[in-house]
Protein backbone atom coordinates (compact mmCIF):
# COMPACT_ATOMS: atom_id res chain seq x y z
CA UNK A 1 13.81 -0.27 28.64
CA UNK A 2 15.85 1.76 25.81
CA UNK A 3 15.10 -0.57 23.20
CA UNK A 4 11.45 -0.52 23.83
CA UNK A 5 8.95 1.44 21.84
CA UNK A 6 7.35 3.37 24.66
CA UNK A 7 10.66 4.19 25.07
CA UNK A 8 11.88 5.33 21.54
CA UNK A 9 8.35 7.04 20.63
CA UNK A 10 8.45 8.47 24.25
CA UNK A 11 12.15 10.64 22.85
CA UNK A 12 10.24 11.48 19.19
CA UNK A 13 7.40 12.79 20.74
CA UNK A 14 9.64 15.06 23.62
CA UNK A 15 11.87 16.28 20.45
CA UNK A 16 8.57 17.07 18.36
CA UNK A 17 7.72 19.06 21.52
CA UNK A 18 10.93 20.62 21.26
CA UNK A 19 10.78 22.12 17.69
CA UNK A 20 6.74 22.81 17.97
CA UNK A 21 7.55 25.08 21.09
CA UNK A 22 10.61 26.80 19.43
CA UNK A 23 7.97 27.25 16.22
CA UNK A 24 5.44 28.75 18.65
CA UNK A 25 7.79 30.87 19.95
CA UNK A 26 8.99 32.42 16.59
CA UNK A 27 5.25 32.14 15.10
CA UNK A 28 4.39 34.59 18.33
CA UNK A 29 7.20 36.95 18.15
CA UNK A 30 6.42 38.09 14.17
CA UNK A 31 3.13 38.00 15.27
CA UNK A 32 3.93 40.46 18.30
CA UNK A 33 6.27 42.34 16.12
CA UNK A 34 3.93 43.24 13.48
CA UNK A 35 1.43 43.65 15.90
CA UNK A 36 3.60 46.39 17.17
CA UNK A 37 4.48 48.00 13.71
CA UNK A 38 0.31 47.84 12.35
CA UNK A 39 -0.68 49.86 16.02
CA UNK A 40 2.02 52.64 15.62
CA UNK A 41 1.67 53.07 12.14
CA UNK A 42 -2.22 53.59 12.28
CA UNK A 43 -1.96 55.65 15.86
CA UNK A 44 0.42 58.16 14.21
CA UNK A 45 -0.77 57.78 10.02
CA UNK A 46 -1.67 61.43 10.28
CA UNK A 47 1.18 63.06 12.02
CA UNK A 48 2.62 64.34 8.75
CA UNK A 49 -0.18 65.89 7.79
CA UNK A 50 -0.86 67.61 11.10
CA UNK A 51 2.27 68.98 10.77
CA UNK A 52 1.60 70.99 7.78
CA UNK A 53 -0.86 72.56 9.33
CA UNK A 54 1.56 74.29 11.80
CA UNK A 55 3.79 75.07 8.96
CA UNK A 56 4.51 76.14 5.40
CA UNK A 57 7.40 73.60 3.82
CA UNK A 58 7.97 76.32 0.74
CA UNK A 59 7.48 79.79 0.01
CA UNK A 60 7.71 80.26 -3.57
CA UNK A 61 10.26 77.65 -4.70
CA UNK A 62 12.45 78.08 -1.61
CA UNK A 63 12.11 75.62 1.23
CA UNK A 64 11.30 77.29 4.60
CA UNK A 65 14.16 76.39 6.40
CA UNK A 66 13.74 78.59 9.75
CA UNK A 67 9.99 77.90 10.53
CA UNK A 68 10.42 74.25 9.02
CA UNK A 69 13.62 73.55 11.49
CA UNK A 70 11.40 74.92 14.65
CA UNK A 71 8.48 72.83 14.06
CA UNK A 72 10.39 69.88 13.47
CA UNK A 73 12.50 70.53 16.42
CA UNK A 74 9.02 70.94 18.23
CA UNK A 75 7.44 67.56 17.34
CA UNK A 76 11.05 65.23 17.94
CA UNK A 77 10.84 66.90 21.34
CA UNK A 78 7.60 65.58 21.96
CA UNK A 79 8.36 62.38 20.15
CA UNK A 80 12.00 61.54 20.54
CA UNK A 81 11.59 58.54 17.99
CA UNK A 82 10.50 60.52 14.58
CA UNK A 83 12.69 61.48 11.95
CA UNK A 84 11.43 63.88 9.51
CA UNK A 85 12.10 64.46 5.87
CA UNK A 86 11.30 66.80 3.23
CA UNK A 87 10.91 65.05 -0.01
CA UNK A 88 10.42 66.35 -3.82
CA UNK A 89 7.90 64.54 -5.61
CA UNK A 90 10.50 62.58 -6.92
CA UNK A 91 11.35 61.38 -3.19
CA UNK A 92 14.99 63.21 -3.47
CA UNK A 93 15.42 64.36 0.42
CA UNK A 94 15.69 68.49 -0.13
CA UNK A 95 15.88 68.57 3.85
CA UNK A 96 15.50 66.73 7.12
CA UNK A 97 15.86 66.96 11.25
CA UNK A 98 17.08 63.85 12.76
CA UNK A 99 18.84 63.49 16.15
CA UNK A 100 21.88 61.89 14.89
CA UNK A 101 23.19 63.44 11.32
CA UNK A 102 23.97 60.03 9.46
CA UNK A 103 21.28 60.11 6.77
CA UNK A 104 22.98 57.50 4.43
CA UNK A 105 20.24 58.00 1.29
CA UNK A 106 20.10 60.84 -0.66
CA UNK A 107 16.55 59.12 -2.26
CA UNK A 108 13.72 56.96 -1.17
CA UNK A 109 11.35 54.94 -2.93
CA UNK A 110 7.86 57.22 -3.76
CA UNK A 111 6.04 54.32 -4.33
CA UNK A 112 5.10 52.92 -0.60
CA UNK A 113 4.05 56.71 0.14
CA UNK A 114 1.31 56.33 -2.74
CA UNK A 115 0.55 53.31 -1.46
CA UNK A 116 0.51 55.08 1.95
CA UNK A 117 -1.61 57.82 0.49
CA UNK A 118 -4.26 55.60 -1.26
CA UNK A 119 -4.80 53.48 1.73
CA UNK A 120 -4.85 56.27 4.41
CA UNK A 121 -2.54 54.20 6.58
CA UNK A 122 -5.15 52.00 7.18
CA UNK A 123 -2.82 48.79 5.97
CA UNK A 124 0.57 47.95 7.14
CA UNK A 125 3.29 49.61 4.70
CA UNK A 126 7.25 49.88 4.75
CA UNK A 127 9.17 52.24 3.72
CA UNK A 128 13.00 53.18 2.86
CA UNK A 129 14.72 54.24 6.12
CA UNK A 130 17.27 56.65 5.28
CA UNK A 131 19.67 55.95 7.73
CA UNK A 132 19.42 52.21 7.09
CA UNK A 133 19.26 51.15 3.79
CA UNK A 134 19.02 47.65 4.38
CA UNK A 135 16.08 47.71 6.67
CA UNK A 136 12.58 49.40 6.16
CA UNK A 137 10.70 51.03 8.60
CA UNK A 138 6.91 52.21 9.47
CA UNK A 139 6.35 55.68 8.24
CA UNK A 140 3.26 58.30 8.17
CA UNK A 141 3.39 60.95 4.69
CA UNK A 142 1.79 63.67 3.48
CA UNK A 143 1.72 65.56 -0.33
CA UNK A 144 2.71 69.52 0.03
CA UNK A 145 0.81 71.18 -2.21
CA UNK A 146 0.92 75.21 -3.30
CA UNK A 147 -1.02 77.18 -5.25
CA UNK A 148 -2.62 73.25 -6.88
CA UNK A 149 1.08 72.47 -7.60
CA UNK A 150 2.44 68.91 -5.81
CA UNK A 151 5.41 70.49 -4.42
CA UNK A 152 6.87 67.16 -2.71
CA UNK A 153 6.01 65.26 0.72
CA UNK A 154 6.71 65.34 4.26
CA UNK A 155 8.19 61.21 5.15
CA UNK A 156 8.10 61.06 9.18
CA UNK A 157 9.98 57.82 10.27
CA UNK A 158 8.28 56.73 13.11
CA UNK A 159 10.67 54.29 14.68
CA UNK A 160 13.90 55.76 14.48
CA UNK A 161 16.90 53.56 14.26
CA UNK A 162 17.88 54.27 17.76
CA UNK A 163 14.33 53.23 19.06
CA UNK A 164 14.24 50.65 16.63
CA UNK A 165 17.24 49.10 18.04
CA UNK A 166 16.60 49.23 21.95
CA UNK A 167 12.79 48.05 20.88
CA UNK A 168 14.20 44.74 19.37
CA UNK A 169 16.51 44.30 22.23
CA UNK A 170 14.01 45.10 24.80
CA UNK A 171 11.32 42.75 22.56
CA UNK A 172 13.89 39.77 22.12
CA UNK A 173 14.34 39.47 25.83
CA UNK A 174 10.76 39.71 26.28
CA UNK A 175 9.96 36.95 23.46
CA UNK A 176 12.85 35.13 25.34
CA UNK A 177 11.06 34.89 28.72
CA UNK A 178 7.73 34.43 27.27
CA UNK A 179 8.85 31.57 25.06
CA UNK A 180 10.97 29.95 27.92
CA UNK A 181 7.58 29.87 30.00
CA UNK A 182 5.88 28.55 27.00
CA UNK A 183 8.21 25.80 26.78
CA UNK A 184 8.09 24.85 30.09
CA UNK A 185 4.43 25.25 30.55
CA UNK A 186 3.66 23.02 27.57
CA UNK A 187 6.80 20.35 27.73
CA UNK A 188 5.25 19.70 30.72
CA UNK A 189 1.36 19.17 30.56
CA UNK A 190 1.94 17.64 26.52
CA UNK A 191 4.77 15.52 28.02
CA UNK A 192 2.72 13.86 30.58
CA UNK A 193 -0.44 13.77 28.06
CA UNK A 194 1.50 11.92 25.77
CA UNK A 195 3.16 9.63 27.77
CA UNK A 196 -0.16 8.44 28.96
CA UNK A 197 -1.39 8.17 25.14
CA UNK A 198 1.94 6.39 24.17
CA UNK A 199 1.33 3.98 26.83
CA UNK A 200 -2.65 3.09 25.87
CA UNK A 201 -1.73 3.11 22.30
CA UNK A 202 1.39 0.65 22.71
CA UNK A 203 -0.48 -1.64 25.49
CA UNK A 204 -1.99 -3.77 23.06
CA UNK A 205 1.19 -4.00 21.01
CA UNK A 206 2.57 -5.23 24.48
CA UNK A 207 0.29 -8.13 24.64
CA UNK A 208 0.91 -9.15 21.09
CA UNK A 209 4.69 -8.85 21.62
CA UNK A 210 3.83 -11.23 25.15
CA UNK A 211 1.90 -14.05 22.93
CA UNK A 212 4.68 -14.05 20.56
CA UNK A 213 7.30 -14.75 23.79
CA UNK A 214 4.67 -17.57 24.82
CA UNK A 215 4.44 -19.28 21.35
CA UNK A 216 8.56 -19.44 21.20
CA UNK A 217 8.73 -20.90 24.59
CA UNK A 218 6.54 -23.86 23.56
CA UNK A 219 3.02 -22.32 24.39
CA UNK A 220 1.49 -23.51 20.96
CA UNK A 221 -1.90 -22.36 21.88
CA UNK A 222 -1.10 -18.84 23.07
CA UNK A 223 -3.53 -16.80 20.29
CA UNK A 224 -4.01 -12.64 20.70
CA UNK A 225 -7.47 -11.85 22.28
CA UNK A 226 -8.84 -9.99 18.71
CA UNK A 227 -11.59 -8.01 20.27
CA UNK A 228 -9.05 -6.35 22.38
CA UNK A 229 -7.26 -4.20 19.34
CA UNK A 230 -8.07 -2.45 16.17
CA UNK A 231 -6.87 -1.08 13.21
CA UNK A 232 -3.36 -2.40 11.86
CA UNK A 233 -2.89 -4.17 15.19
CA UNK A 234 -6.27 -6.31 14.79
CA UNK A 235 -4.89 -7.52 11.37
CA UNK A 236 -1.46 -8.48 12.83
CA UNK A 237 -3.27 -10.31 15.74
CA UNK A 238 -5.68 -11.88 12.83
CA UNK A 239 -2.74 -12.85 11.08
CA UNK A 240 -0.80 -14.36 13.83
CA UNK A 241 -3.29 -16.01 14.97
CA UNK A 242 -3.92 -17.52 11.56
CA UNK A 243 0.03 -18.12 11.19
CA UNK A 244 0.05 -20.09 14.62
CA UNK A 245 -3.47 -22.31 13.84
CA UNK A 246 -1.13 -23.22 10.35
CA UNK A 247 1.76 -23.62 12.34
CA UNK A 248 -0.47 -26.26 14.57
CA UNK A 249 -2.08 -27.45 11.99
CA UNK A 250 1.63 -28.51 10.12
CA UNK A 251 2.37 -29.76 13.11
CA UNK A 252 -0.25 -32.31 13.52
CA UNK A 253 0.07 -33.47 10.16
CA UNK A 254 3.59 -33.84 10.83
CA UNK A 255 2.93 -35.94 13.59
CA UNK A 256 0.37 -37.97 11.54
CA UNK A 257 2.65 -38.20 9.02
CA UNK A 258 5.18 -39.71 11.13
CA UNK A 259 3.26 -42.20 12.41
CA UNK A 260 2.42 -43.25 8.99
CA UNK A 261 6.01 -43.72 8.23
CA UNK A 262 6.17 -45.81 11.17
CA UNK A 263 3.11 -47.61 10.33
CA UNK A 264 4.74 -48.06 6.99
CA UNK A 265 8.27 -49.32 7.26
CA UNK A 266 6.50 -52.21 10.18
CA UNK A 267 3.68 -52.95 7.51
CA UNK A 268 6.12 -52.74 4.50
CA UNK A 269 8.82 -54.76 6.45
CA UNK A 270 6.34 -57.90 7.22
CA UNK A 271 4.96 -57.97 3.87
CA UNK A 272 8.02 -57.78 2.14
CA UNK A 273 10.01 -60.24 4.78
CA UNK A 274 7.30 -63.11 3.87
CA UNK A 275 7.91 -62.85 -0.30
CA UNK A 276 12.08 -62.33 0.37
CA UNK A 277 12.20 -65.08 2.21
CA UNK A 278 10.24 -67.75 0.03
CA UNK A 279 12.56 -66.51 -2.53
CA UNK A 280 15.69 -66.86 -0.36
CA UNK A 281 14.25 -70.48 0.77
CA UNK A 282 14.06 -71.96 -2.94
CA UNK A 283 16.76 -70.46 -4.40
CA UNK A 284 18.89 -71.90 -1.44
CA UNK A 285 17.25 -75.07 -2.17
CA UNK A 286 18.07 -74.87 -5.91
CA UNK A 287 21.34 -74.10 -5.28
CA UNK A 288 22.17 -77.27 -2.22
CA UNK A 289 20.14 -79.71 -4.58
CA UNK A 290 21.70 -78.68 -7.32
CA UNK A 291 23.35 -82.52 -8.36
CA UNK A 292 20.08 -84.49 -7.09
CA UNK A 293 17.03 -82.41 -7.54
CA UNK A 294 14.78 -83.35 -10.43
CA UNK A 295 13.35 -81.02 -13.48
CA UNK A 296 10.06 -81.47 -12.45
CA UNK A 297 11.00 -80.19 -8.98
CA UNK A 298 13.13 -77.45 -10.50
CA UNK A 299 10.45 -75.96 -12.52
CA UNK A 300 7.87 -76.10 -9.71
CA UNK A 301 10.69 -74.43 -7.22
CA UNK A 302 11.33 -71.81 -9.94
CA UNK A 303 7.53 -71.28 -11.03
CA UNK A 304 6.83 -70.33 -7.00
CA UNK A 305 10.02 -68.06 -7.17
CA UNK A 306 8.29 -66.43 -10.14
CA UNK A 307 4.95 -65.87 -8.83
CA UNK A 308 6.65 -64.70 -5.49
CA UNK A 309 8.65 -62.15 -7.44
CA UNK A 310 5.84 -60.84 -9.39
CA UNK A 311 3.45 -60.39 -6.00
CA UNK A 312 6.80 -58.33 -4.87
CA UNK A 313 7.15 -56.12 -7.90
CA UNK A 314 3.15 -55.79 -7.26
CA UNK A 315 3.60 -54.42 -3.65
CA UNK A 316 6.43 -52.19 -4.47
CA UNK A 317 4.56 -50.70 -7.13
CA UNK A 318 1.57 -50.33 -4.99
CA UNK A 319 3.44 -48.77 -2.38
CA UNK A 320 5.10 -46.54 -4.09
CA UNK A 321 2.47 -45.38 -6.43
CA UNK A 322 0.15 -44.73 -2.68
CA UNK A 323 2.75 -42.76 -1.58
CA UNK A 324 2.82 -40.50 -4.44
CA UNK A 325 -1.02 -40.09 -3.45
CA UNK A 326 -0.66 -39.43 -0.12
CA UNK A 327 1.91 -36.93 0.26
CA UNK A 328 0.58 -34.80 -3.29
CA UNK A 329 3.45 -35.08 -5.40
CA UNK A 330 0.81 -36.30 -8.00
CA UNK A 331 -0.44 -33.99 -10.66
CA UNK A 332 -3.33 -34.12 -12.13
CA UNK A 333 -3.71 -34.54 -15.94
CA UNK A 334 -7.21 -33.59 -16.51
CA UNK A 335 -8.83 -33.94 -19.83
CA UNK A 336 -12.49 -34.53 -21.09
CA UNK A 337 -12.85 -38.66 -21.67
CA UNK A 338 -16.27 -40.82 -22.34
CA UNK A 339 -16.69 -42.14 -19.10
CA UNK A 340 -18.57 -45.57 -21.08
CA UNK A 341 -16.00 -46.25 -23.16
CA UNK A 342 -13.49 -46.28 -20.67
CA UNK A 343 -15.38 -48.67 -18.26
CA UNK A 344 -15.74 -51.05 -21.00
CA UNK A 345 -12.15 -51.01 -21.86
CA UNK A 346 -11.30 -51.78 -18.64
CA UNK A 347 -13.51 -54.61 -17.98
CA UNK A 348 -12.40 -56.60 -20.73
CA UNK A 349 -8.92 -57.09 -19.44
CA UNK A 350 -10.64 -59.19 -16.64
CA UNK A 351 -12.97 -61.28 -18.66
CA UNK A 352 -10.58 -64.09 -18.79
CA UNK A 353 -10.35 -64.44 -15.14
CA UNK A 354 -13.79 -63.54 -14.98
CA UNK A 355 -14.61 -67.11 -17.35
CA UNK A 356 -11.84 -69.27 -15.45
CA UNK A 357 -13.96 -68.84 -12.46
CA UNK A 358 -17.03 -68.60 -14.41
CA UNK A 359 -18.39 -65.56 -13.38
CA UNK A 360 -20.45 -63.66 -15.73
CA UNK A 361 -20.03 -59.93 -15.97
CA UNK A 362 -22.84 -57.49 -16.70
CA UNK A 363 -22.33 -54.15 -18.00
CA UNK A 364 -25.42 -52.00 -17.39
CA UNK A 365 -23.58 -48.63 -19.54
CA UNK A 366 -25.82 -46.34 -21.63
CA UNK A 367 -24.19 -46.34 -25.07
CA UNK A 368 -24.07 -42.56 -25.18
CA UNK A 369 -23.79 -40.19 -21.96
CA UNK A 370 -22.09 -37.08 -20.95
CA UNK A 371 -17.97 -36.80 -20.79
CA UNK A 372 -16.10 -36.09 -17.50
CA UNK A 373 -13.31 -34.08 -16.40
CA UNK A 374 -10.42 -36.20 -14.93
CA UNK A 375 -7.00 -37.68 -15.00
CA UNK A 376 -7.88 -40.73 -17.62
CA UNK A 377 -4.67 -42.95 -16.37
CA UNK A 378 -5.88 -42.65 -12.34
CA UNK A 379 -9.31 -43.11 -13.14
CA UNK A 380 -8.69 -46.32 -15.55
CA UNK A 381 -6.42 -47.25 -11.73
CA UNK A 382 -9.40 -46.98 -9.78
CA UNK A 383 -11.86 -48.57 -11.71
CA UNK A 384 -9.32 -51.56 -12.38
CA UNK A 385 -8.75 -52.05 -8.62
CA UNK A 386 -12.23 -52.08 -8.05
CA UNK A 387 -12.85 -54.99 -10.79
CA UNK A 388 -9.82 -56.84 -9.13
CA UNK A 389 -11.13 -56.96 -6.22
CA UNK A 390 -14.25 -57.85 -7.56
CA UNK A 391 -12.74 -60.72 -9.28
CA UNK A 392 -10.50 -61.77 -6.19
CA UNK A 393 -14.08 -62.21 -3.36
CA UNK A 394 -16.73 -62.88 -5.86
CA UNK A 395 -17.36 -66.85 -5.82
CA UNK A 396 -17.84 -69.31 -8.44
CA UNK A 397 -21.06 -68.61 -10.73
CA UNK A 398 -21.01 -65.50 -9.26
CA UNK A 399 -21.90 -62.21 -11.14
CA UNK A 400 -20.17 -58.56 -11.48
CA UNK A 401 -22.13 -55.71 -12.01
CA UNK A 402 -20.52 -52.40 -13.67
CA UNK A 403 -23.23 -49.69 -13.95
CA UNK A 404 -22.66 -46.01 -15.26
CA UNK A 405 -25.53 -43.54 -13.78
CA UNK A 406 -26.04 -39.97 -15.59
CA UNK A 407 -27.36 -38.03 -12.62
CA UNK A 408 -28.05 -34.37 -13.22
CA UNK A 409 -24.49 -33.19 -13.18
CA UNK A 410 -22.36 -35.77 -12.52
CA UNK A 411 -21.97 -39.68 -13.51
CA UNK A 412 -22.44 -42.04 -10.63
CA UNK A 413 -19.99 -45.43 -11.53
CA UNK A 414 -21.07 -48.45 -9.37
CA UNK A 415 -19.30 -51.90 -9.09
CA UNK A 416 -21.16 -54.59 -8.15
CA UNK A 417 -20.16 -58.16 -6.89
CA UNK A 418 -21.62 -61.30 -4.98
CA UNK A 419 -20.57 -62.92 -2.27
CA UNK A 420 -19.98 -63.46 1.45
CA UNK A 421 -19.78 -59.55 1.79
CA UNK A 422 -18.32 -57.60 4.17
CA UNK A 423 -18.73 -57.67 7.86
CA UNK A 424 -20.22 -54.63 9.64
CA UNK A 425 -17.08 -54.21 11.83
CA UNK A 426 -14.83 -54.34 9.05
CA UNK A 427 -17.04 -51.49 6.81
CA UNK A 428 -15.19 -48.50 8.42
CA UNK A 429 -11.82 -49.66 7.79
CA UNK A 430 -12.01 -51.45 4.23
CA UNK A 431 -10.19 -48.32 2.92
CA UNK A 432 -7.30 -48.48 5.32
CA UNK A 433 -3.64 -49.44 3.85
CA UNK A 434 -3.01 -53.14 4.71
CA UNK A 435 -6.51 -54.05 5.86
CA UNK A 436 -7.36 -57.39 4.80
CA UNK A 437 -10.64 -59.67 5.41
CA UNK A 438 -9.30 -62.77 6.13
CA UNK A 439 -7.46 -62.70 2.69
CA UNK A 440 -6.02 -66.29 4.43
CA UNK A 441 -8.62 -68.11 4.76
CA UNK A 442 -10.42 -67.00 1.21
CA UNK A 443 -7.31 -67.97 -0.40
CA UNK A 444 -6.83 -64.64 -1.98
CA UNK A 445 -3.64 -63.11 -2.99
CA UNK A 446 -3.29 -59.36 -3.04
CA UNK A 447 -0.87 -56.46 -1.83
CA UNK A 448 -4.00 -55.64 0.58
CA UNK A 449 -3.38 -51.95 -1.17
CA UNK A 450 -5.70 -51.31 -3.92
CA UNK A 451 -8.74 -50.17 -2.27
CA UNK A 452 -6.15 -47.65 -0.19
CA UNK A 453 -5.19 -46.38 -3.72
CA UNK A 454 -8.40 -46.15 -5.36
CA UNK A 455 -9.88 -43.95 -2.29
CA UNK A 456 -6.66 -41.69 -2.61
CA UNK A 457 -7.52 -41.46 -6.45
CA UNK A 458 -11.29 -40.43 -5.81
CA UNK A 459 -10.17 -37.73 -3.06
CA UNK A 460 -7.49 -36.08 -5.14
CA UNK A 461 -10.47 -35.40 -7.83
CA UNK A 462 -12.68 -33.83 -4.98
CA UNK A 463 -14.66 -37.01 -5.06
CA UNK A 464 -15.96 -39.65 -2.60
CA UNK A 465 -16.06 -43.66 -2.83
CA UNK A 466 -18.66 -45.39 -0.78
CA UNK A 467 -19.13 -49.32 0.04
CA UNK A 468 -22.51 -50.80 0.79
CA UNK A 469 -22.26 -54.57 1.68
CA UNK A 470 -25.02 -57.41 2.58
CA UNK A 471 -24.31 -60.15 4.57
CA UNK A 472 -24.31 -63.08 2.10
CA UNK A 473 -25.61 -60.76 -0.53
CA UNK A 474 -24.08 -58.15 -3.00
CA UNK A 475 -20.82 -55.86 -2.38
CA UNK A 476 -21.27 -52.48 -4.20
CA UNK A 477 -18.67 -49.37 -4.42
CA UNK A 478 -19.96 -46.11 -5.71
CA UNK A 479 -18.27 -42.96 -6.80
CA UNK A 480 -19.32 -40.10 -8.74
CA UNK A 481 -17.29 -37.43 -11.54
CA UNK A 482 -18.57 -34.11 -12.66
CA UNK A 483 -20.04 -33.76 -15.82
CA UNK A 484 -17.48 -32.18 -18.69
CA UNK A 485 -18.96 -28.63 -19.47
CA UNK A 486 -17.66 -27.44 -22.54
């Protein structure tokens, strides 16, 4: 439970409770404080000057010190907490009545009583405190004038130091209780609020976090429900989800490719077992006849070794080459080629064993036509395995046809061929590895590869090959190549 993140957010959000109640609680005690400084300041702003109408500070240049003392006495005994000064208009102190005699200044700042002055203690000003020069105080002020002459000021503290004192004692115990019942009052309601938020906000995180458990225990198609989140969560269910379908989807293909493999090495072993071991067979032959075996049997026993060894070096290449094609390691070599010229490069190489069979070969290719965009040495592959097998099921006096078609953005290459054709049943799997139409009893040799290859060569370029066969009629295989734009 203490490694969880209800758990861990559950502790931030209780300490962030912590510090925001302690910030309340200082936030509302200067608040209260100068509350309680703005209120006595503007309830006693004109003191001072009520004051001088009781009494005369100065008679000529000599302060009143007898009728000044009693009226001062008079007003502390009303008001315990006032200290009273008598200032020049310099702000020297020239005389004062305080309860304790410990005056420390001999000189206050004039400016704040201006300021006190020009506002009519209707804002909150400080002043110097006499008795504490490191602290200012609220204070009320008034000019002493005689005969038009600014004779100095009367500077009434009106929170003595005393007062001062057991106020801030009295008003820290008081922000004390009131901020301990503040605490408790919101810790409490917030901390059960936000526990119940936490636990909505972290429930769908929950269910994410319990599809992930499923998928490592073997649950492959455990997915996140996506119209149950939102936000960043809905994009980390999107992208698991996606990251499991991949994962599947790898997974499958693995399998497929395995059973290729297996398909493979069985197909690969058979076909090469029957070569090796003609091979094997006359070269033991060769080697136990060696003393009574004729030249004219020699020649024949090497000339089937020969052709045995060359249909070998045929499959291997085949097979390896179709590999290549099937699991991608193949890249591309695009450029722009003439499409005509290349067909009729290619079908020369097979007019020899096009006349030892005598079958005539007719190229239907427009002279000029439009290039296309491909890997010249596959294409020249495909095109060559399709004449092959041409060659290979098209009888005696039979006829090939190679056509080139310029359609409106591609070129559409057919190769046409007479013959038995192909069966119906055999149409969906004439592009499978190893699939052969009674290759035995036509008498044809092959790797049974070629057409695998040449549909592996059309796919990599984004292209399809189709076959269209009539019974006793004509074979043709189509495929198409986007026009070169240039």
């Amino acid at each position: 439970m203490r490694n969880t993140l209800y758990f861990r957010l559950s502790i931030i959000f209780l300490a962030f409770l912590f510090v925001l109640a302690f910030i309340s609680t200082g936030i509302t005690t200067l608040t209260a404080n100068k509350y309680f400084n703005e209120t006595t300041q503007k309830l006693y702003a004109n003191v001072a000057q009520h004051m001088l109408l009781e009494v005369q500070p100065f008679i000529g240049d000599e302060i009143n010190e007898e009728a000044l003392g009693v009226i001062m006495h008079s007003m502390m005994a009303v008001n315990p907490s006032l200290e009273v000064y008598l200032l020049d208009p310099t702000g020297e102190i020239l005389s004062y009545v305080v309860l304790e005699k410990n005056v420390k200044l001999k000189k206050v700042s004039i400016d704040p009583i201006k300021d006190f002055l020009k506002f009519k203690g209707e804002n909150l000003i400080f002043g110097d405190d006499p008795r504490n020069p490191a602290e200012s105080s609220i204070f009320s002020a008034a000019p002493v004038y005689q005969n038009n002459e600014l004779k100095g000021y009367v500077y009434m503290i009106l929170v003595s130091e005393k007062v001062e004192s057991i106020s801030k004692t009295l008003f820290g115990s008081y922000a004390l209780v009131l901020g301990a019942k503040l605490l408790v009052i919101t810790l409490f309601f917030a901390f059960l609020i936000g526990l119940a938020l936490i636990w909505l906000l972290t429930k769908n995180l929950r269910i994410i976090i319990n599809t992930f458990k499923k998928f490592e225990k073997g649950d492959l198609a455990a997915r996140v429900p996506e119209n149950k989140t939102k936000g960043e969560l809905k994009i980390l269910s999107k992208t698991y989800n996606s990251m499991a379908d991949t994962i599947l989807k790898n997974i499958e293909e693995l399998k497929e490719v395995d059973t290729l493999r297996r398909e493979l090495i069985a197909n690969v072993s058979h076909d090469l077992r029957n070569p090796m071991a003609i091979i094997h067979g006359y070269i033991e032959t060769l080697i136990i006849k060696e003393e009574t075996i004729t030249k004219v049997e020699r020649d024949k026993y090497l000339k089937i070794i020969l052709k045995t060894s060359e249909k070998l070096k045929n499959l291997v290449a085949d097979l390896f080459e179709l590999s290549k094609l099937e699991t991608g390691h193949i890249k591309l070599k695009k450029e722009a080629f003439s499409m005509n010229e290349l067909l009729i490069d290619s079908s020369k190489s097979f007019e020899v064993l096009a006349q030892q069979k005598n079958i005539l070969i007719n190229k239907n290719i427009a002279e000029v036509a439009p290039k296309v965009y491909a890997d010249i040495a596959l294409i020249d592959k495909a095109i060559q395995n399709l004449l092959d097998n041409a060659i290979k099921y098209t009888p005696e006096n039979g006829t090939i046809d190679i056509e080139l078609n310029i359609l409106s953005s591609e070129l559409e290459i057919s190769i046409k061929n007479t013959g038995k054709g192909i069966p119906e049943k055999d149409l969906p799997f004439i592009f499978d590895r190893y699939y052969k139409i009674n290759k035995e009893n036509l008498n044809i040799d092959g790797t049974g590869l070629g057409l695998a290859i040449t549909k592996r060569i059309i796919d990599v370029h984004n292209s399809e090959i189709k076959v269209d066969s009539e019974n006793n009629g004509q074979t043709t295989f189509t495929f198409t190549l986007p026009q070169y734009a240039s």
